[in-house]
C-alpha atoms as a PDB file:
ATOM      1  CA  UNK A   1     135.120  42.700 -52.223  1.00  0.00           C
ATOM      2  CA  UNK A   2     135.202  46.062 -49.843  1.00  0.00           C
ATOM      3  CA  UNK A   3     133.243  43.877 -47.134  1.00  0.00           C
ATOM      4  CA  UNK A   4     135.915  41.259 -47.585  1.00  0.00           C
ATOM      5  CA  UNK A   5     138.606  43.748 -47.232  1.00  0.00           C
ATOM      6  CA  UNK A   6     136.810  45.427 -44.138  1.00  0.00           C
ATOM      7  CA  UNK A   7     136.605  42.005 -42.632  1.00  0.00           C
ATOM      8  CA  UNK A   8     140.092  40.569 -43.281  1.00  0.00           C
ATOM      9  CA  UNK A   9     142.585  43.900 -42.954  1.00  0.00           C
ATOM     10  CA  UNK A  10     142.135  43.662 -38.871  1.00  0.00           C
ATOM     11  CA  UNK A  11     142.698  40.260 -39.047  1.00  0.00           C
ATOM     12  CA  UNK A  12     145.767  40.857 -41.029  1.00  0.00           C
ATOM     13  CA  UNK A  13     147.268  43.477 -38.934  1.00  0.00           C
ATOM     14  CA  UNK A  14     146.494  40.909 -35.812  1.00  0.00           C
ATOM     15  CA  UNK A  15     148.783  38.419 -37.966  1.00  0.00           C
ATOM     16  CA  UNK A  16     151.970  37.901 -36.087  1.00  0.00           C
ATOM     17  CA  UNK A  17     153.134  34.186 -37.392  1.00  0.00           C
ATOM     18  CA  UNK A  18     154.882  33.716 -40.762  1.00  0.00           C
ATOM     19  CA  UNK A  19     154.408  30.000 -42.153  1.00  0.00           C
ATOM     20  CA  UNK A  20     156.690  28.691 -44.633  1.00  0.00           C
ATOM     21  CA  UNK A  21     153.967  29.747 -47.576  1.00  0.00           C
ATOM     22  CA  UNK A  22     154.399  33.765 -46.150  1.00  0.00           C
ATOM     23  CA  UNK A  23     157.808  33.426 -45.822  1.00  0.00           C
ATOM     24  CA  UNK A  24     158.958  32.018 -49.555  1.00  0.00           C
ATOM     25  CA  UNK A  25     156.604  34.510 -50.750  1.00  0.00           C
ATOM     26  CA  UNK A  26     158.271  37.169 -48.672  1.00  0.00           C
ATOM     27  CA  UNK A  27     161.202  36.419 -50.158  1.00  0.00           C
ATOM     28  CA  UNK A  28     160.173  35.914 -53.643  1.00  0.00           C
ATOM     29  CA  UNK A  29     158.744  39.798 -53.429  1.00  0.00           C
ATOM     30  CA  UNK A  30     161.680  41.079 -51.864  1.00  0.00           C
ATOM     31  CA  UNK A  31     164.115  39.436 -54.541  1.00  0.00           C
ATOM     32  CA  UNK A  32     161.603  40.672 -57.650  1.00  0.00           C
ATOM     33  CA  UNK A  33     161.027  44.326 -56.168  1.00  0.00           C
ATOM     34  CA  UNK A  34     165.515  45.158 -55.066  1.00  0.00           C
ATOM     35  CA  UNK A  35     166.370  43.594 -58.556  1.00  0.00           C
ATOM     36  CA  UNK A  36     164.211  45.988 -60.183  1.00  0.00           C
ATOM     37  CA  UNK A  37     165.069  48.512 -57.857  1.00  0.00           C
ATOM     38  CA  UNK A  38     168.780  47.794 -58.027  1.00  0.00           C
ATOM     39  CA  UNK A  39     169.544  47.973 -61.719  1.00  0.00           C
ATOM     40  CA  UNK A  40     171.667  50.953 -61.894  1.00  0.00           C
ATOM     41  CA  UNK A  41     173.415  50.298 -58.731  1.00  0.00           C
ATOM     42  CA  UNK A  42     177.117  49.531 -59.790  1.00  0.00           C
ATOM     43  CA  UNK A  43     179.183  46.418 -58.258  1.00  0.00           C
ATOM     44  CA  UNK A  44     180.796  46.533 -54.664  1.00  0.00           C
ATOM     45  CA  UNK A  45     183.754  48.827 -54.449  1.00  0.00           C
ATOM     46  CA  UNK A  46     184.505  47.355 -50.972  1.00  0.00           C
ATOM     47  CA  UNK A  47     184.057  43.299 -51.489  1.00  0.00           C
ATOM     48  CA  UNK A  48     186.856  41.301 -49.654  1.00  0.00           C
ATOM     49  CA  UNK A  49     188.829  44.235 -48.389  1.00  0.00           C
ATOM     50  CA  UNK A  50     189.450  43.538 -45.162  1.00  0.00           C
ATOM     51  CA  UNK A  51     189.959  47.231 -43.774  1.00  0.00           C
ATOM     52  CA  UNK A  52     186.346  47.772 -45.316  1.00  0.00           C
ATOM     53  CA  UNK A  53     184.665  44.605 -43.498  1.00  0.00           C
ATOM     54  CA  UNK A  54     186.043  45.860 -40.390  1.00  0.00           C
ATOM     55  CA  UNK A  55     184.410  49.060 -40.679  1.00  0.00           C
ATOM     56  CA  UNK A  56     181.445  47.133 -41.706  1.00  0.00           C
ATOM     57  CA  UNK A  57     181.432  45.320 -38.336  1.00  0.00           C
ATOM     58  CA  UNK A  58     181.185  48.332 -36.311  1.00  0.00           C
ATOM     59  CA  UNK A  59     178.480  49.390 -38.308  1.00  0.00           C
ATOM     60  CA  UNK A  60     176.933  46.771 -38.410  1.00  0.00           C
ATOM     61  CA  UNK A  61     176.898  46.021 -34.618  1.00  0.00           C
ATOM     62  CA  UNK A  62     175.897  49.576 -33.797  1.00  0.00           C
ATOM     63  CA  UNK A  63     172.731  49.820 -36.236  1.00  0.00           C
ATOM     64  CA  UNK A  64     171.902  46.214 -37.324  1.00  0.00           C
ATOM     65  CA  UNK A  65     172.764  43.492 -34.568  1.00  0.00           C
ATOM     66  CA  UNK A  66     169.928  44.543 -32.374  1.00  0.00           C
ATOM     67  CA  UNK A  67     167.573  43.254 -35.031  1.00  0.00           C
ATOM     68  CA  UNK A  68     169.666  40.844 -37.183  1.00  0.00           C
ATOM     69  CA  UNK A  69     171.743  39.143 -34.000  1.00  0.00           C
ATOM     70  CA  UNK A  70     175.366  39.058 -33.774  1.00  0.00           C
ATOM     71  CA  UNK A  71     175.798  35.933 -35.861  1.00  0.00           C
ATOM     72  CA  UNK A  72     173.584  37.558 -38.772  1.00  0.00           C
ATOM     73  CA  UNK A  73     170.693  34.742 -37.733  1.00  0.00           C
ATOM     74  CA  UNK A  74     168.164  37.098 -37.510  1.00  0.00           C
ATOM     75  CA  UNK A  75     167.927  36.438 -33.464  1.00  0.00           C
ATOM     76  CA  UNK A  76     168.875  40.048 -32.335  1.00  0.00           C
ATOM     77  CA  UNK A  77     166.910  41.725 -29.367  1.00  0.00           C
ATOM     78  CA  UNK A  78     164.443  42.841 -31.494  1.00  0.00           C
ATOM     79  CA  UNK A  79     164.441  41.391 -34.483  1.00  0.00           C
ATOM     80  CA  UNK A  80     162.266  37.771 -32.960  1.00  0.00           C
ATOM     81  CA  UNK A  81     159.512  40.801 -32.105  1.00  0.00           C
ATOM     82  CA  UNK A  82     158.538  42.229 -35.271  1.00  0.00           C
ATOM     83  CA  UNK A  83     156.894  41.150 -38.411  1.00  0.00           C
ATOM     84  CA  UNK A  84     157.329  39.603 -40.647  1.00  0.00           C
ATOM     85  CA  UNK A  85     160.369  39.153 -38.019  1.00  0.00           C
ATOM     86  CA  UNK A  86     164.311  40.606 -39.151  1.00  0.00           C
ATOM     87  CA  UNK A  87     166.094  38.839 -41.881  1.00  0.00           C
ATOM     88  CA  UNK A  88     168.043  35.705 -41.394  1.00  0.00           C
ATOM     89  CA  UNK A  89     171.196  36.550 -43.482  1.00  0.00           C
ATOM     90  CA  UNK A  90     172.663  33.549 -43.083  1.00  0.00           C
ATOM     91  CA  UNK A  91     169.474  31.865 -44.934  1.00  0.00           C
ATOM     92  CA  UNK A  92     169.467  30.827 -48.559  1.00  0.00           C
ATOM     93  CA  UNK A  93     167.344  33.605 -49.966  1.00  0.00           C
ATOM     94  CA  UNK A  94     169.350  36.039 -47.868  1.00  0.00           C
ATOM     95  CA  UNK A  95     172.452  34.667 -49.963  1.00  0.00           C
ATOM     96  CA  UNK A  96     170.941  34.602 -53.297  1.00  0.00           C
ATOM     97  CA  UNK A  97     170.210  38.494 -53.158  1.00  0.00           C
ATOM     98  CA  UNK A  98     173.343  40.416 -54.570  1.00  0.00           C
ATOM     99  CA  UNK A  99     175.276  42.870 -53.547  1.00  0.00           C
ATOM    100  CA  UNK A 100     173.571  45.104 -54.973  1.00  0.00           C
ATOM    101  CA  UNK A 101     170.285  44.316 -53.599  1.00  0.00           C
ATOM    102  CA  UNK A 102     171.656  44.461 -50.427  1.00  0.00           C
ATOM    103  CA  UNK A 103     172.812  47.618 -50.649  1.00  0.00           C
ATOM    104  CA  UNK A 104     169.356  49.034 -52.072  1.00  0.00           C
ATOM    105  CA  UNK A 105     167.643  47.480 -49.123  1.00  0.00           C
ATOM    106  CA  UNK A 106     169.814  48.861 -46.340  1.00  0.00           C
ATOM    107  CA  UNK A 107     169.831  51.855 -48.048  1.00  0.00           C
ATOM    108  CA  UNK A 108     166.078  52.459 -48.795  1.00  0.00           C
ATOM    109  CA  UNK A 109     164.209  50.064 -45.537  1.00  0.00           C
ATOM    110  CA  UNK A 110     161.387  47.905 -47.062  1.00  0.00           C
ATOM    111  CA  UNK A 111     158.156  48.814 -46.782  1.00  0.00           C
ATOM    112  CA  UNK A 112     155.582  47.201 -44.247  1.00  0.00           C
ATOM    113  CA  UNK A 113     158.415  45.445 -42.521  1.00  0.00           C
ATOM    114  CA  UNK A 114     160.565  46.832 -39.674  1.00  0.00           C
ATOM    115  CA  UNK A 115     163.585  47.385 -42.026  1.00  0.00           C
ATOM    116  CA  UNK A 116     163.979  51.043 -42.102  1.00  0.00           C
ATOM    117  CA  UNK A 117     165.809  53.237 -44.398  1.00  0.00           C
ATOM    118  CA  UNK A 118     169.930  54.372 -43.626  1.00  0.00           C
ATOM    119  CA  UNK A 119     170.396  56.653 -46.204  1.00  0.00           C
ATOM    120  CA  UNK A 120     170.746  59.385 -43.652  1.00  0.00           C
ATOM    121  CA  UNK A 121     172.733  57.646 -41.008  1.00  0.00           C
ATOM    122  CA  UNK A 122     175.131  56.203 -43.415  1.00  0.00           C
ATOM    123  CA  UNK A 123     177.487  57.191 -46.850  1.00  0.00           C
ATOM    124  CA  UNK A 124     176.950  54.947 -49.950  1.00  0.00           C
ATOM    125  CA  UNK A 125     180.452  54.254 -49.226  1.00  0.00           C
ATOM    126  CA  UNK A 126     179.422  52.935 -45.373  1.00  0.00           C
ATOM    127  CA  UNK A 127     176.501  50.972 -46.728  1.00  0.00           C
ATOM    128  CA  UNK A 128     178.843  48.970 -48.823  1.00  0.00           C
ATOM    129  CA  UNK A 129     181.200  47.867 -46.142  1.00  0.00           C
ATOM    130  CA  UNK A 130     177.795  47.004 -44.212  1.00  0.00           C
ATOM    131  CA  UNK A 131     176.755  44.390 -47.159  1.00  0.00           C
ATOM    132  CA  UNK A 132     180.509  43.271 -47.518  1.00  0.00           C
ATOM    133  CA  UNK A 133     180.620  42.424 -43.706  1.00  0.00           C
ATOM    134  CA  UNK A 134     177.079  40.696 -43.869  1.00  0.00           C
ATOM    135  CA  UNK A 135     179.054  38.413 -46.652  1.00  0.00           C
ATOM    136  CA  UNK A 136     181.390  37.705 -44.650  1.00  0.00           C
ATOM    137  CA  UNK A 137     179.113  36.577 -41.714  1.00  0.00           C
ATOM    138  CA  UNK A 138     177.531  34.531 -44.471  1.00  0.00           C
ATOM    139  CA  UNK A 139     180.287  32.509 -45.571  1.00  0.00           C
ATOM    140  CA  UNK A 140     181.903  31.949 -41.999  1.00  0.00           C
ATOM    141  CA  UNK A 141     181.279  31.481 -38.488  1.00  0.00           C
ATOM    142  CA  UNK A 142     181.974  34.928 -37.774  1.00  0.00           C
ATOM    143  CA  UNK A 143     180.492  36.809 -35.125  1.00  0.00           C
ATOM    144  CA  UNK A 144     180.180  40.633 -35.177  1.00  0.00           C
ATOM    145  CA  UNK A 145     180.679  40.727 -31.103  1.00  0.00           C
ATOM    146  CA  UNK A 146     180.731  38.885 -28.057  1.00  0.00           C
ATOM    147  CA  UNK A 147     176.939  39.189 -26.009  1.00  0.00           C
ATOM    148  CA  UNK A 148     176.994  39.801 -22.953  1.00  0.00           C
ATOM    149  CA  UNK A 149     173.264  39.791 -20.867  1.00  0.00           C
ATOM    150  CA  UNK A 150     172.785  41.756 -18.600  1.00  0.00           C
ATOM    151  CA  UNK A 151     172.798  40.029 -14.358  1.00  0.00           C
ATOM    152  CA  UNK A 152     170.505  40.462 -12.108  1.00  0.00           C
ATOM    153  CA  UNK A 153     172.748  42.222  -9.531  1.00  0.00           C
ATOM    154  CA  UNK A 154     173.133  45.005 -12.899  1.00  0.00           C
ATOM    155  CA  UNK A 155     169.468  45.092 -13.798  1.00  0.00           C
ATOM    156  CA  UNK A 156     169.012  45.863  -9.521  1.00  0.00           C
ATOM    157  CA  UNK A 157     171.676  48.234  -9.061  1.00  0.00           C
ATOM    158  CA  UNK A 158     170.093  50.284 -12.431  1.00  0.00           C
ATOM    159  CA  UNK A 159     166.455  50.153 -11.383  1.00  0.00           C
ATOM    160  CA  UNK A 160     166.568  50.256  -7.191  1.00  0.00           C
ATOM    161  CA  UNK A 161     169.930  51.915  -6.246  1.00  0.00           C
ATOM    162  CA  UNK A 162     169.897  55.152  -8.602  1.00  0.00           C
ATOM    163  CA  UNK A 163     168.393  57.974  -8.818  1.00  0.00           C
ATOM    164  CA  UNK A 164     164.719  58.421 -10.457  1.00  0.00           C
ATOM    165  CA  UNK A 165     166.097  60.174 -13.314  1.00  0.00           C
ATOM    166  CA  UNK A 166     169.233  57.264 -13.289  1.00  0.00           C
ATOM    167  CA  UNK A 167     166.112  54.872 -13.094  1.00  0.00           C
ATOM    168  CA  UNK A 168     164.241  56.417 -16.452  1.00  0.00           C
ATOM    169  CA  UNK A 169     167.703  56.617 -18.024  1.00  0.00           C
ATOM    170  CA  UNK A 170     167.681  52.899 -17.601  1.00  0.00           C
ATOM    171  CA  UNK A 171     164.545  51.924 -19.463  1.00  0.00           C
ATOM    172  CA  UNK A 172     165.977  54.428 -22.067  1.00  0.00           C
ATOM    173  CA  UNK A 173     168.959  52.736 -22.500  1.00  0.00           C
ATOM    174  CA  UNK A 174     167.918  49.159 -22.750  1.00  0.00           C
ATOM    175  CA  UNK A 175     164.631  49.786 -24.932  1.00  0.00           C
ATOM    176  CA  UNK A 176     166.801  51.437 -27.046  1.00  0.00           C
ATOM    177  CA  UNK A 177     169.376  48.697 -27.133  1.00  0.00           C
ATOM    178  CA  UNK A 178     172.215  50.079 -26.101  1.00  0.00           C
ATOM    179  CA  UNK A 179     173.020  47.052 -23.856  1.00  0.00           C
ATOM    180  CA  UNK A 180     173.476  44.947 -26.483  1.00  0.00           C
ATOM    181  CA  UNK A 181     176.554  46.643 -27.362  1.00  0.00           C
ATOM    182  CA  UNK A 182     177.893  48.380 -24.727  1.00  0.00           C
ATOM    183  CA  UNK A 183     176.971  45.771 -21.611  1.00  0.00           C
ATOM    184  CA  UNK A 184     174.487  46.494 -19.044  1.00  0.00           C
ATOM    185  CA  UNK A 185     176.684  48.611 -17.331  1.00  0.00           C
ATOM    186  CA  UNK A 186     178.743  49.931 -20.032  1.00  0.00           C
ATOM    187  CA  UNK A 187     181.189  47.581 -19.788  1.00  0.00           C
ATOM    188  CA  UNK A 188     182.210  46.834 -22.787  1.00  0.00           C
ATOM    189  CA  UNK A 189     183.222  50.003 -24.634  1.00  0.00           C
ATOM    190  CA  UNK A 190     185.412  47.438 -26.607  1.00  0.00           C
ATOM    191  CA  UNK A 191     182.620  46.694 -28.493  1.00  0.00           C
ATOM    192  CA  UNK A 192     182.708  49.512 -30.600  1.00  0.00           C
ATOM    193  CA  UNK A 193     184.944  53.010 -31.320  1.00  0.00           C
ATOM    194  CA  UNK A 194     182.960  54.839 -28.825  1.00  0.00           C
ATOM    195  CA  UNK A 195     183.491  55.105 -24.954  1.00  0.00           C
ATOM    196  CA  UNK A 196     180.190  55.278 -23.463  1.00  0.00           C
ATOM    197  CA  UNK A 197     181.665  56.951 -20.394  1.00  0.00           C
ATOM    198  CA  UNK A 198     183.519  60.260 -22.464  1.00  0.00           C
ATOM    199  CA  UNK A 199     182.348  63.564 -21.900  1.00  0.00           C
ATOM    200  CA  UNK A 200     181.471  64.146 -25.870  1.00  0.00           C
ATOM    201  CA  UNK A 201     178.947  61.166 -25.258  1.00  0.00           C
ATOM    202  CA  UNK A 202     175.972  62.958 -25.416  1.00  0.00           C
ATOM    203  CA  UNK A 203     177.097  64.493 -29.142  1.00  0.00           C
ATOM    204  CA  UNK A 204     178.073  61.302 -29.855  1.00  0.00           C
ATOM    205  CA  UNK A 205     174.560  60.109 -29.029  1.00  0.00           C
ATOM    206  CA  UNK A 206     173.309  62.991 -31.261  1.00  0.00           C
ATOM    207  CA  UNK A 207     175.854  62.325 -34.604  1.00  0.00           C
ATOM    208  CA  UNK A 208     176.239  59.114 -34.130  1.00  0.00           C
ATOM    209  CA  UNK A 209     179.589  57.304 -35.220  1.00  0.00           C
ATOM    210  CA  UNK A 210     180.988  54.703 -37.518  1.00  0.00           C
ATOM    211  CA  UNK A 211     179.862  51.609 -35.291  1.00  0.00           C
ATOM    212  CA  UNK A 212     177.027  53.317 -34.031  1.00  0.00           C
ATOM    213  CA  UNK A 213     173.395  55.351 -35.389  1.00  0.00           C
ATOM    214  CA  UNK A 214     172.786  58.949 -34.719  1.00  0.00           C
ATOM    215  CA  UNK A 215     170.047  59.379 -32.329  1.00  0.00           C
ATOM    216  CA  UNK A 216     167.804  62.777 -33.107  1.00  0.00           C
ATOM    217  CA  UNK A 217     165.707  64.082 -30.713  1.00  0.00           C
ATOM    218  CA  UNK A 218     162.677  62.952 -32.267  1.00  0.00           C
ATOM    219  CA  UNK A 219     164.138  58.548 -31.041  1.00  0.00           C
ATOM    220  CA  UNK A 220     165.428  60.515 -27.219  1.00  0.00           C
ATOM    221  CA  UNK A 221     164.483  63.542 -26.174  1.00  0.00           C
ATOM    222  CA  UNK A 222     166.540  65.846 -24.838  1.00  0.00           C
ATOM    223  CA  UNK A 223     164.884  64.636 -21.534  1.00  0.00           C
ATOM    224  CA  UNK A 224     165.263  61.114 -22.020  1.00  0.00           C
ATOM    225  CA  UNK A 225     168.798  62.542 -23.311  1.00  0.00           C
ATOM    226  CA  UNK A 226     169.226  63.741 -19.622  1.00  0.00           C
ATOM    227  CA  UNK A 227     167.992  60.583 -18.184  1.00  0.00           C
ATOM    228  CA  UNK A 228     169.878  58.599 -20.396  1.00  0.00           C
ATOM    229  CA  UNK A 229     173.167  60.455 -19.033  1.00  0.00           C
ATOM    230  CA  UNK A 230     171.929  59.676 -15.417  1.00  0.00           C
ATOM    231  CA  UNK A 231     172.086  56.223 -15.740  1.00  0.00           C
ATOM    232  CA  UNK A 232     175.301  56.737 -17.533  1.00  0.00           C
ATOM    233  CA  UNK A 233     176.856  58.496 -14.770  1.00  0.00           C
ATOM    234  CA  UNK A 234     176.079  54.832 -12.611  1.00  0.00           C
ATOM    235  CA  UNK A 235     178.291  53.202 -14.570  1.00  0.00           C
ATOM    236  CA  UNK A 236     181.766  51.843 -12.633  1.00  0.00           C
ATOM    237  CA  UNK A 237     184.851  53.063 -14.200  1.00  0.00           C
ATOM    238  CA  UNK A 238     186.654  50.990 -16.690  1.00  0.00           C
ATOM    239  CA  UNK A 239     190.755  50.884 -15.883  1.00  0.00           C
ATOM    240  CA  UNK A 240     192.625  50.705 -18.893  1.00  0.00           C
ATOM    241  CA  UNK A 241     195.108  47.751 -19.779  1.00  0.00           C
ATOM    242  CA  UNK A 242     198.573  48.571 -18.764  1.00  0.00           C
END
């Protein structure tokens, strides 16, 4: 058995395709392991309140749409590039889980996926508008915001007509995913209660905000911090409406 396990554990890790077998019994673990897990959690104190799924959209576009997709499809950024890859919400075993699963996940990450843990980003009271706006993308067509790629004339100006540190800033900025919310460019501050171009940004980097995760200096460095600014600084001014 330990020459089978020495044999097949790099082939596992190497593993990047989940068939329909891997998948139902992904599912099936994940559904046995957060109903266990979630026994003592108590019932949403934020289902259907509107004010509460709102909040829940910010959040949820700030921290979970890079992975998860606007539409909750699973088809974020990242989400298509890990494995197993993020969770479809809109799917059938996504909807059988409860609230209170749901909650347990986001708050604890799963283990050997890339699902990771919010309990220090976000309250108990946050996490539950996050699962009530999740239902909500699951029984409508709802989107949590509009995507807007980033052009070729934006991806130029970032990488050939800034400066170096502008230039690093860039590769900070979109690895991280910041694009996917704010635009290539920054604009669309709209997306979220945060304007990427306000002198408090780089604390708000730091402490994060209600649509958006904190960012310690262990994810950016205060040099990448820096850079991050740089690029920042490219960004055209936005004129406000009226």
């Amino acid at each position: 058995m330990a020459v089978v396990a020495i044999l097949v554990a790099p082939l596992a890790l190497t593993h990047r395709e989940a068939g329909s077998l891997e998948t139902a019994y992904g599912n099936a673990a994940v559904n046995v392991v957060t109903r266990l897990r979630a026994g003592g959690i108590p019932s949403n104190p934020a289902a259907g309140d509107s004010q509460a799924i709102q909040a829940g959209r910010e959040a949820y576009t700030g921290s979970c749409a890079q992975c998860h997709g606007a539409a909750g499809d699973g088809k974020g950024v990242f989400g298509q590039t890990t494995f197993p890859p993020a969770t479809n919400f809109t799917s059938q075993a996504a909807q059988n889980l409860s609230d209170q699963q749901m909650f347990y996940v986001i708050k604890n990450g799963l283990g050997f996926t890339a699902m990771p843990t919010y309990a220090s980003q976000y309250s108990d009271a946050d996490i539950w508008t996050l699962v009530s706006f999740i239902r909500e993308l699951q029984s409508s067509q709802l989107k949590a915001f509009v995507e807007v790629p980033a052009s070729k004339e934006q991806l130029t100006f970032a990488n050939m007509q800034s400066s170096e540190a502008a230039r690093r800033g860039a590769a900070v900025y979109f690895a991280q995913g910041c694009a996917v919310c704010h635009g290539a460019t920054g604009a669309a501050p709209e997306q979220l209660n945060f304007d990427i171009n306000s002198p408090d940004t780089p604390t708000t980097i730091r402490a994060g905000t209600q649509g958006m995760p904190r960012y310690n200096a262990s994810q950016i460095s205060d040099a990448q911090l820096r850079d991050l600014l740089a690029y920042m600084a490219t960004f055209p001014v936005i004129d406000e409406p009226g």
